[in-house]
Protein backbone atom coordinates (compact mmCIF):
# COMPACT_ATOMS: atom_id res chain seq x y z
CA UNK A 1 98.40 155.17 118.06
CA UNK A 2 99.07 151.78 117.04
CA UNK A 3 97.52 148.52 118.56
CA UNK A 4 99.62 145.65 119.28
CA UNK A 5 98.32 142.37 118.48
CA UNK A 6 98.83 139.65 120.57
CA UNK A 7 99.91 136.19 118.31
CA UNK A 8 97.43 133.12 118.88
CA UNK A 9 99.30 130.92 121.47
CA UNK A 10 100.98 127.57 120.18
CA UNK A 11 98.98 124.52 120.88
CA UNK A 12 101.93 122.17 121.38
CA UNK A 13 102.38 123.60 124.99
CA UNK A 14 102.80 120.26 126.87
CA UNK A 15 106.06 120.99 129.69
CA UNK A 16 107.08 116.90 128.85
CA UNK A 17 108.11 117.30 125.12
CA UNK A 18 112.37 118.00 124.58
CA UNK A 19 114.99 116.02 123.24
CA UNK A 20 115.59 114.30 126.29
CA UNK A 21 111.95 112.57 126.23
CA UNK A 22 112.01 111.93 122.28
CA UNK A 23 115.60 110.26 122.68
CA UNK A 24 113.97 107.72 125.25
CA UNK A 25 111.15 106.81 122.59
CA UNK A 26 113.61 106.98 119.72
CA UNK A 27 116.34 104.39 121.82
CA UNK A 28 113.40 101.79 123.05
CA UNK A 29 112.41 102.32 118.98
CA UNK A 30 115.97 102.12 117.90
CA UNK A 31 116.26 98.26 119.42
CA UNK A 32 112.96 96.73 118.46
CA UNK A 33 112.42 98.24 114.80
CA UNK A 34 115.68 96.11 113.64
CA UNK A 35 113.70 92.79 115.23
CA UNK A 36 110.88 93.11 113.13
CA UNK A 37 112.91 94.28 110.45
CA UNK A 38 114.67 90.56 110.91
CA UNK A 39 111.88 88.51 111.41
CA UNK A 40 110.04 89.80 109.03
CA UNK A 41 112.29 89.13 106.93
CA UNK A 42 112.76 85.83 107.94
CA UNK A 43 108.64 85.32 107.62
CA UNK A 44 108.65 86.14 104.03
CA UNK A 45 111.79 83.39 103.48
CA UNK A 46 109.73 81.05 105.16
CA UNK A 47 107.38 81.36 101.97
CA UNK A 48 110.15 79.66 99.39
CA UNK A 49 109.06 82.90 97.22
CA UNK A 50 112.36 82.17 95.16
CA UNK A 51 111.23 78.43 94.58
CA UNK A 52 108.33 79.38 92.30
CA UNK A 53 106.13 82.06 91.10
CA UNK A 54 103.01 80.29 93.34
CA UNK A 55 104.96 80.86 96.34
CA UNK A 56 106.16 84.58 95.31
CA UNK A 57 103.34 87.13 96.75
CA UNK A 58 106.22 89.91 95.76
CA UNK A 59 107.13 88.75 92.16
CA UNK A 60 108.55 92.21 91.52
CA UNK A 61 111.27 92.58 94.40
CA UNK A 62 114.13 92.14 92.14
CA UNK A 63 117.88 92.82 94.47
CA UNK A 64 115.23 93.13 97.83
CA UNK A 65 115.14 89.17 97.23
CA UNK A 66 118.79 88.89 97.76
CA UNK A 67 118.85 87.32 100.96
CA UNK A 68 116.22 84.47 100.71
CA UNK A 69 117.76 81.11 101.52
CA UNK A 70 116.36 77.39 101.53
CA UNK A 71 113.68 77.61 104.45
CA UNK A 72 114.89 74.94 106.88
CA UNK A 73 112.76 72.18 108.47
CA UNK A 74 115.11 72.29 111.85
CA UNK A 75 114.06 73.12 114.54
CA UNK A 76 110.30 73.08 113.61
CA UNK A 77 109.37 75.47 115.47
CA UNK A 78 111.59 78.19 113.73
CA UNK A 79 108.69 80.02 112.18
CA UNK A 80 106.41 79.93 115.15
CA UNK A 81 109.11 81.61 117.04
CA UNK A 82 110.44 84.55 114.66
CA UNK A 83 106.61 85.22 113.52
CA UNK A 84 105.43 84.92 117.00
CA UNK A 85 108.62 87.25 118.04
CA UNK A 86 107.47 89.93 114.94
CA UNK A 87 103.84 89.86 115.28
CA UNK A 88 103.71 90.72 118.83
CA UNK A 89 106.93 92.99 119.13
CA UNK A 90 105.14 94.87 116.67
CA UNK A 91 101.73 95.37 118.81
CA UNK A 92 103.61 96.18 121.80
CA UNK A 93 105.80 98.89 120.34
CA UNK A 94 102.41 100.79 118.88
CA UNK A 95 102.21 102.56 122.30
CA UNK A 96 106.22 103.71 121.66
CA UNK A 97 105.50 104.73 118.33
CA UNK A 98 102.45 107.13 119.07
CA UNK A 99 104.50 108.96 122.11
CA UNK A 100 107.43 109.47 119.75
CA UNK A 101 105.16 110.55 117.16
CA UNK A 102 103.30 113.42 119.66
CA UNK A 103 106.93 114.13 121.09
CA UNK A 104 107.76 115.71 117.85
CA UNK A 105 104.43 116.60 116.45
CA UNK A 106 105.31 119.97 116.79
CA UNK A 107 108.03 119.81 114.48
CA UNK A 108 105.76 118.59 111.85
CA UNK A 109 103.95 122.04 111.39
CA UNK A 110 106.70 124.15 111.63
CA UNK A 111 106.41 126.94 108.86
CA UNK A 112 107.61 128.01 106.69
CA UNK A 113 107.56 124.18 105.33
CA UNK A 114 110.54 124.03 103.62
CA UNK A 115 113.58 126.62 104.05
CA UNK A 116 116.80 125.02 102.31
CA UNK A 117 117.79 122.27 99.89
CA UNK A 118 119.06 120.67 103.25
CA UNK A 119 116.16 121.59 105.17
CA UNK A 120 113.65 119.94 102.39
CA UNK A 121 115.63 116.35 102.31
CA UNK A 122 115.24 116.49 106.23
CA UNK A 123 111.58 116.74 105.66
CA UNK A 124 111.29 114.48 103.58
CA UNK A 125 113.09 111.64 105.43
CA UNK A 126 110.72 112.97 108.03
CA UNK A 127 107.93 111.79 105.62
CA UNK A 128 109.25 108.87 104.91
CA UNK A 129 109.92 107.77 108.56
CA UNK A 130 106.45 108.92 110.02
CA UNK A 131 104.33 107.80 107.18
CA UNK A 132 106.29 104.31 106.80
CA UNK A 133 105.81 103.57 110.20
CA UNK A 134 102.35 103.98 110.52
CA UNK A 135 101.86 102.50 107.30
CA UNK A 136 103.48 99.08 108.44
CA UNK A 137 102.36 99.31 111.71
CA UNK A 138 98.89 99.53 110.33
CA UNK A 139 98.80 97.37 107.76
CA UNK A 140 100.20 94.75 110.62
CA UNK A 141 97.95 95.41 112.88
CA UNK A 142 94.85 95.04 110.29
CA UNK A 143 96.45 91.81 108.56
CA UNK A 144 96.66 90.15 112.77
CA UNK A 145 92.75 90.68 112.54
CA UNK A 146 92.19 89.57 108.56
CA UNK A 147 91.10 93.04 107.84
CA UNK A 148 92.31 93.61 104.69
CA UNK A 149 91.11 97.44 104.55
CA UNK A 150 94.01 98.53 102.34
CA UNK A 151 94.17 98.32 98.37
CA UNK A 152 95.89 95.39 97.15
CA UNK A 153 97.67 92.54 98.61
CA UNK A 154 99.14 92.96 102.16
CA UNK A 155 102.24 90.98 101.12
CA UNK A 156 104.14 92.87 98.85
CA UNK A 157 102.20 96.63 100.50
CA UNK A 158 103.83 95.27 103.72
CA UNK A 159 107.10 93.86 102.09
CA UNK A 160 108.36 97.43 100.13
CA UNK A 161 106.73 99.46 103.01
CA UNK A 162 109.34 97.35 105.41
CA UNK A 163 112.02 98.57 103.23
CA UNK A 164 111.41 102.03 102.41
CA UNK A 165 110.26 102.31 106.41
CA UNK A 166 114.12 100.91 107.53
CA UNK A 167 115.68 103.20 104.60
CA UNK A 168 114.20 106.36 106.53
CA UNK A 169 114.99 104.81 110.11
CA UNK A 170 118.80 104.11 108.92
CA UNK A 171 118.85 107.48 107.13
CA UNK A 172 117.02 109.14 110.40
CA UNK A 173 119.74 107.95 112.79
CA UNK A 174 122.79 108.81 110.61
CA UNK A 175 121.64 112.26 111.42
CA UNK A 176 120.41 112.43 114.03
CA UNK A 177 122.28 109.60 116.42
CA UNK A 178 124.93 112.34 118.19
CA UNK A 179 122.20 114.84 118.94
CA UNK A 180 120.20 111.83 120.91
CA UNK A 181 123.20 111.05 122.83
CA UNK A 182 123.43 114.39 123.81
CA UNK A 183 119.98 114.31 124.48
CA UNK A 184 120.56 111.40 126.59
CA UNK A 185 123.02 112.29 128.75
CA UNK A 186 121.34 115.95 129.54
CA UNK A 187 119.36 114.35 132.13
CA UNK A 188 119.49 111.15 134.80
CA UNK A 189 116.80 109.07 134.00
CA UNK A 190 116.88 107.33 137.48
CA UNK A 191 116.13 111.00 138.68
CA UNK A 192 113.43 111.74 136.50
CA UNK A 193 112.03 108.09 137.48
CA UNK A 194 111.85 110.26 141.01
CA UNK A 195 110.56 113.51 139.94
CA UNK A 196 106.70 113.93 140.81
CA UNK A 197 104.52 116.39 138.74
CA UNK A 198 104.77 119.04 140.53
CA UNK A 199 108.71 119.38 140.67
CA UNK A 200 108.82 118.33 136.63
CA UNK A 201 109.96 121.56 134.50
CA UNK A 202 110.66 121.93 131.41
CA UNK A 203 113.77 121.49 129.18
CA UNK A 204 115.90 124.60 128.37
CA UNK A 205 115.60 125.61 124.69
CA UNK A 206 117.94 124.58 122.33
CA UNK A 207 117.76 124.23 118.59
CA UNK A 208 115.88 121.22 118.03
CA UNK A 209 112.64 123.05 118.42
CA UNK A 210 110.85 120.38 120.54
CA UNK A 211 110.59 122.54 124.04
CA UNK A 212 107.45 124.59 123.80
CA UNK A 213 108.27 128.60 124.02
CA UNK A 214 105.68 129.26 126.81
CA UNK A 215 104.88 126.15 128.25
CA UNK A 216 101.62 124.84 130.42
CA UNK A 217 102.13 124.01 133.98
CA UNK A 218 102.55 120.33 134.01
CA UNK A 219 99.52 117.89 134.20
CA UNK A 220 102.32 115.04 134.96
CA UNK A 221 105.62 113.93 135.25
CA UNK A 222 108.23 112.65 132.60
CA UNK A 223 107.64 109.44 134.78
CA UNK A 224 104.23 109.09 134.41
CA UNK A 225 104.17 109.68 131.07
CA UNK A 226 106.83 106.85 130.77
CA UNK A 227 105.07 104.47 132.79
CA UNK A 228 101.73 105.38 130.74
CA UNK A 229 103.75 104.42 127.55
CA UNK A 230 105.08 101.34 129.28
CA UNK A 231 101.91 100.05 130.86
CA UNK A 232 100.13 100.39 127.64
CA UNK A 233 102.79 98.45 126.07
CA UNK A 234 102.51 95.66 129.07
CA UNK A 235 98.89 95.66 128.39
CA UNK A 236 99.26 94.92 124.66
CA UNK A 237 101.85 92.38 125.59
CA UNK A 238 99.55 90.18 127.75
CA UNK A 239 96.50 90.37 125.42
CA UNK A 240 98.76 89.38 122.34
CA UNK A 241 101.49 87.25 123.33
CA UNK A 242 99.55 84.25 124.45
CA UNK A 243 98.17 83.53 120.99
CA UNK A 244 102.02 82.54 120.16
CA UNK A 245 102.76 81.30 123.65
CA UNK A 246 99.69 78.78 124.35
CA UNK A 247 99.26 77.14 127.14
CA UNK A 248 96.96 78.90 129.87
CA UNK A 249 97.99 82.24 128.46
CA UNK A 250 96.04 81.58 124.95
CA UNK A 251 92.88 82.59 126.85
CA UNK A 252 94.34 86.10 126.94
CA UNK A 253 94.63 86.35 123.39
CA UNK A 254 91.74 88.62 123.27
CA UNK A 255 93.62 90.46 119.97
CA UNK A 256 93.76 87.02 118.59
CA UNK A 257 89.67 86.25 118.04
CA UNK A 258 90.94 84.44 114.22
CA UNK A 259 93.22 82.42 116.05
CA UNK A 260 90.14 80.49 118.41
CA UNK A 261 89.58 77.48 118.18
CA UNK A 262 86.94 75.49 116.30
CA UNK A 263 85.50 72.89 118.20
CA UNK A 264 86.36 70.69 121.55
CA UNK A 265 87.82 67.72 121.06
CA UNK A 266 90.97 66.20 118.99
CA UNK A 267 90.40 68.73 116.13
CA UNK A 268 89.24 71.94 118.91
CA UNK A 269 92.32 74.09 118.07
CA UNK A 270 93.07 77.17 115.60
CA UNK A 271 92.30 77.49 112.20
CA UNK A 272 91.61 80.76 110.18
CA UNK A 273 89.03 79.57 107.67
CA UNK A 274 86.95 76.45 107.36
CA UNK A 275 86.32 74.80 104.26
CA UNK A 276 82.75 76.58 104.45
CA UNK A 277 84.85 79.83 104.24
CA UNK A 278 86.40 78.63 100.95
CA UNK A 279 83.84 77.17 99.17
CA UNK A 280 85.07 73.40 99.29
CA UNK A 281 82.07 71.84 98.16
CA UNK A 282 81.17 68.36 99.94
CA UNK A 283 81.98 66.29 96.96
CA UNK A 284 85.14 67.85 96.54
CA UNK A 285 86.12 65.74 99.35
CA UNK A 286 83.56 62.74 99.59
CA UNK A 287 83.45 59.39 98.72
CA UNK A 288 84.55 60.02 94.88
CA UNK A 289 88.07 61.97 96.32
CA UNK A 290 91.05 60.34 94.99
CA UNK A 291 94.67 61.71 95.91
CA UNK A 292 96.56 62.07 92.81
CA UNK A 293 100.34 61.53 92.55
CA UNK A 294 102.66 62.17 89.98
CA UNK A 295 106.24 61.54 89.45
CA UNK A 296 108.97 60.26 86.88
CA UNK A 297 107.64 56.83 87.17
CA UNK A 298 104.33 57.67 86.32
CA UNK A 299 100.75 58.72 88.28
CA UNK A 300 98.71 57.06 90.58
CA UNK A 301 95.57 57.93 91.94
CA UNK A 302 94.84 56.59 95.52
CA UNK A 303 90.94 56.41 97.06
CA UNK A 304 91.21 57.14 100.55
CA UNK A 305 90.98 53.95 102.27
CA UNK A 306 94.33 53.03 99.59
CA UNK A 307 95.97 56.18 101.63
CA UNK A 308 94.86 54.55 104.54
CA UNK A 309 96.31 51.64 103.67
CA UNK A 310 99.77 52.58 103.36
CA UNK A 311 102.68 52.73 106.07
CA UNK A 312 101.37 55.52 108.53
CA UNK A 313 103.57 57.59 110.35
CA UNK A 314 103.45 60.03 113.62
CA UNK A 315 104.84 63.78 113.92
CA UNK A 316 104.34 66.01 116.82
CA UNK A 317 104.07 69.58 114.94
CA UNK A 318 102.35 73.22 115.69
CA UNK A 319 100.68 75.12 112.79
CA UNK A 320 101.92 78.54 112.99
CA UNK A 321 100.49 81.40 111.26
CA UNK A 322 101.51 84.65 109.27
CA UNK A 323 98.77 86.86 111.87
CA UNK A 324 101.59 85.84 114.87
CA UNK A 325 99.35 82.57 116.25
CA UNK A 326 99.97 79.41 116.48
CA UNK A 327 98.99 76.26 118.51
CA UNK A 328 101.15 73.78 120.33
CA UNK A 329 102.50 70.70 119.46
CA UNK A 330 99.26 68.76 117.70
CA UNK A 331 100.16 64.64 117.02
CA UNK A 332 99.42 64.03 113.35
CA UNK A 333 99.24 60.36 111.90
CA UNK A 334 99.38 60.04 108.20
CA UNK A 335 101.79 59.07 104.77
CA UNK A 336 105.37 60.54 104.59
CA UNK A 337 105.99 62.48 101.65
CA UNK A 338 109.30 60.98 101.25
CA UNK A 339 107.10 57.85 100.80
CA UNK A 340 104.99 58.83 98.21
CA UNK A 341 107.65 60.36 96.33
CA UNK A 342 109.32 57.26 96.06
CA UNK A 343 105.47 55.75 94.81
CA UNK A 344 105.95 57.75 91.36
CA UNK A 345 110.07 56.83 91.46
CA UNK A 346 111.89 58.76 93.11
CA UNK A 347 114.68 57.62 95.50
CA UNK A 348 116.14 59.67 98.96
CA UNK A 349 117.05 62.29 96.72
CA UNK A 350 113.23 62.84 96.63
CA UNK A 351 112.72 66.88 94.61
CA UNK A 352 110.56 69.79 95.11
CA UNK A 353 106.30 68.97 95.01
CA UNK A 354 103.65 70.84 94.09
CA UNK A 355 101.00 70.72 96.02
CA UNK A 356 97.37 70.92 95.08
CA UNK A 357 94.35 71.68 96.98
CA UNK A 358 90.13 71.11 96.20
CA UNK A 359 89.83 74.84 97.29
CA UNK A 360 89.60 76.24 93.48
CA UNK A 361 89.86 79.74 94.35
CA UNK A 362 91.85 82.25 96.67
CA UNK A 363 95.27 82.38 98.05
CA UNK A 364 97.68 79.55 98.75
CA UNK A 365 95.20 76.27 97.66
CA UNK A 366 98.46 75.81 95.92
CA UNK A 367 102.11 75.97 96.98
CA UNK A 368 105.49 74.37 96.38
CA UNK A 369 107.70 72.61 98.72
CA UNK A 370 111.28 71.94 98.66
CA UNK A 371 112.89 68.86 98.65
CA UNK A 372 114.70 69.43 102.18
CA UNK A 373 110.85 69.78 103.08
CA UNK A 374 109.83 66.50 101.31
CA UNK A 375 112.66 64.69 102.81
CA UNK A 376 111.99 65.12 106.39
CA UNK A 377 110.89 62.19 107.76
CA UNK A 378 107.85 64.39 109.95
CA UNK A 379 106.75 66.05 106.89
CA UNK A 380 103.27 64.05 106.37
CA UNK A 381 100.02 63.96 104.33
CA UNK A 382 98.03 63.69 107.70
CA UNK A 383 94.71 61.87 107.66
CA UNK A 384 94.63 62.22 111.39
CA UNK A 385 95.39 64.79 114.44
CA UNK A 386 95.48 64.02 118.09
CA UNK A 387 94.05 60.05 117.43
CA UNK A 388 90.81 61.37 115.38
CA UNK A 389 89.93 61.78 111.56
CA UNK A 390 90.64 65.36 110.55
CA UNK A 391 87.50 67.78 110.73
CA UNK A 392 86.29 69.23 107.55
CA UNK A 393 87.41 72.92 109.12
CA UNK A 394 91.20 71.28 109.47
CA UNK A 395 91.55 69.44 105.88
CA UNK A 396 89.70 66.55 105.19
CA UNK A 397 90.59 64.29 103.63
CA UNK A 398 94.46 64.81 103.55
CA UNK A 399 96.63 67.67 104.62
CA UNK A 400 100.08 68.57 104.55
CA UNK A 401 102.19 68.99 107.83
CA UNK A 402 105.51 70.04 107.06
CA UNK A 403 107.77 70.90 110.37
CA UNK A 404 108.90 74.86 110.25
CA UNK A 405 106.51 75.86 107.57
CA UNK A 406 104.00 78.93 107.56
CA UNK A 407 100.23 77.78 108.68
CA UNK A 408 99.56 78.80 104.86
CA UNK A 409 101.83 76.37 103.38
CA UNK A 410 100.43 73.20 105.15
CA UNK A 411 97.56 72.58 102.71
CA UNK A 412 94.49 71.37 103.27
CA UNK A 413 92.21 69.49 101.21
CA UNK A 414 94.49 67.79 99.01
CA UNK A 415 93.54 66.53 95.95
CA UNK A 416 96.84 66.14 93.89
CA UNK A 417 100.83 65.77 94.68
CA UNK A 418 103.37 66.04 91.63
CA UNK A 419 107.37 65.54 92.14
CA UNK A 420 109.37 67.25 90.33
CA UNK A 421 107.19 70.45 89.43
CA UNK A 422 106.65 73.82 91.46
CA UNK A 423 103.69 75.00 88.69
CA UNK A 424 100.42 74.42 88.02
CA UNK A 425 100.16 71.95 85.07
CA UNK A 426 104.04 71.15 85.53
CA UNK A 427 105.24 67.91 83.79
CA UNK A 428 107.11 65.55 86.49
């Protein structure tokens, strides 16, 4: 007599899952993973990583460099729009992401693993796409909150994992782009908007696997499920967006706590780290501080009440950052670079500067500028913001505003200014 066995029933039971619902994901996916592919992009241009090696956190990226372009100073608030756009697009959709991901989790155990030449590339663009996209998305999320968990720098980690990410999404929709629009069309989506739980059913089988063989009853509708997705994304929105907005809606930056700001008063706005932070040591930037400038006609080195003592000048500028914040329009006072360039000999035609900071260690206390940068007549070495000395937290002495530039690239603490060099120890 023989004694049937009954197989172990498949966890992935959930009524919901079937093309139809993994096409809706995949679409909403398919329109905002190109945006952040853009503006990120566009964020790592901002950097001048082709102007010198200082500026180049991805020194190896060889033909991925090929689109970088002069980083414009008009309008100056490019980069706190596209980084603002990218930073919080990219929260928002992590809600998307995880629903597509457990709309095809099933798909990711299927056995045996591999079956075919065919079937093994498939699985491993399936790799590729799943793993990519929670690797950026992570590493994103962690770099918003300075939590650099992850070996190595974030920069080029987050710069190859962007491409190899979109390489898998490009290669995923070539496939797969007809079988969504059949997906799509299978069912009205203003009807299943009206279907309650208890009139949801399942989708019928087909090949792609995704419709469980003995489904549960339903614990809720396609709808809800949808509106879960969407009011997690809403949620995200309002406690991320403000940090890039301002205004009112800053105070609702609650994923934004490195953004706050420092004080009350002129200087009571954003900053990431204070000078206690990196190690600027109080005579770095006391009474013995002289700002050093170099150029083709020569050096100079200015005590700051000489600084003060030259023509100042007013720009109305934000500081926008690579974490997706950024503060509104602050009213700097200070030098023009244009005019110091012009101290050491050069004309309108003012070049490139390297700029040099009293922090000794750590990223960016140095950085190059281009000369479209130098030129701009609201591109300052501020010794004042809002009407008041800068704080020791925002750059004292002197700092750099420069309009469009990343947060990063604004140096504070300046100690030394050479034309005509983009490297450390550079002759002008």
């Amino acid at each position: 007599m023989k004694v049937s066995r009954r197989l172990p029933e498949s966890p992935w039971r959930s009524p919901l899952r079937g093309p139809w619902l993994t096409s809706v994901f995949g679409v909403v996916l398919l329109v905002g993973i190109p945006v952040l592919f853009v503006t990120g992009l566009l964020s790592y241009a901002a950097y001048n990583p082709d102007l010198a090696m200082i500026n180049d956190k991805t020194p190896d990226k060889g033909l991925l460099g090929f689109y970088l372009f002069s980083w414009p100073t008009h309008p100056y608030w490019l980069y706190r729009v596209t980084q603002g756009v990218h930073v919080t697009l990219g929260i928002v959709l992590v809600p998307v992401l995880l629903a597509k991901l457990w709309s095809v989790v099933p798909k990711l155990f299927v056995l045996p693993p591999v079956r075919s030449l065919g079937h093994a590339l498939d699985r491993l663009s399936l790799l590729l796409l799943v793993g990519g996209g929670l690797f950026e998305f992570v590493t994103g999320v962690l770099n918003v909150q300075l939590d650099y968990l992850f070996p190595g720098s974030f920069y080029p980690l987050h710069f190859y994992g962007a491409w190899v990410f979109t390489g898998a999404v490009l290669a995923h929709v070539v496939i797969r782009f007809p079988r969504t629009v059949r997906a799509l069309r299978s069912r009205d989506f203003r009807a299943e908007l009206r279907t309650n739980t208890a009139h949801t059913r399942p989708e019928p089988r087909d090949a792609t696997g995704l419709v469980a063989a003995n489904p549960a009853a339903p614990t809720t509708s396609r709808r809800g499920a949808l509106g879960m997705v969407g009011l997690g994304s809403l949620a995200l929105f309002v406690v991320t967006a403000g940090q890039s907005i301002g205004g009112p809606l800053r105070r609702t930056a609650l994923l934004a706590p490195h953004g706050s700001p420092v004080g009350d008063g002129p200087n009571g706005f954003q900053v990431n780290k204070g000078y206690r932070a990196v190690n600027i040591h109080p005579n770095d930037v006391g009474q013995d501080w002289r700002l050093v400038v170099k150029g083709r006609g020569g050096r100079v080195a200015l005590s700051l009440d000489e600084v003060r003592g030259l023509a100042q000048h007013r720009s109305a500028l934000p500081i926008a950052c690579v974490e997706g914040w950024s503060t509104g329009n602050q009213h700097w006072e200070g030098v023009r670079l244009i005019d110091l360039a012009r101290m050491v000999g050069h004309g309108d035609d003012a070049p490139d500067v390297f700029v040099e900071s009293a922090q000794l260690t750590g990223s960016f206390r140095a950085v190059a500028l281009r000369g479209n940068q130098v030129r701009d007549p609201r591109s300052l070495l501020a010794l004042k913001v809002n009407g008041a000395e800068l704080s020791h937290d925002h750059g004292y002495p002197a700092r750099i505003i420069v309009p469009g530039a990343p947060g990063v690239m604004n140096t504070k603490w300046v100690r030394q200014l050479t034309f005509g060099a983009t490297t450390f120890g550079a002759q002008a």
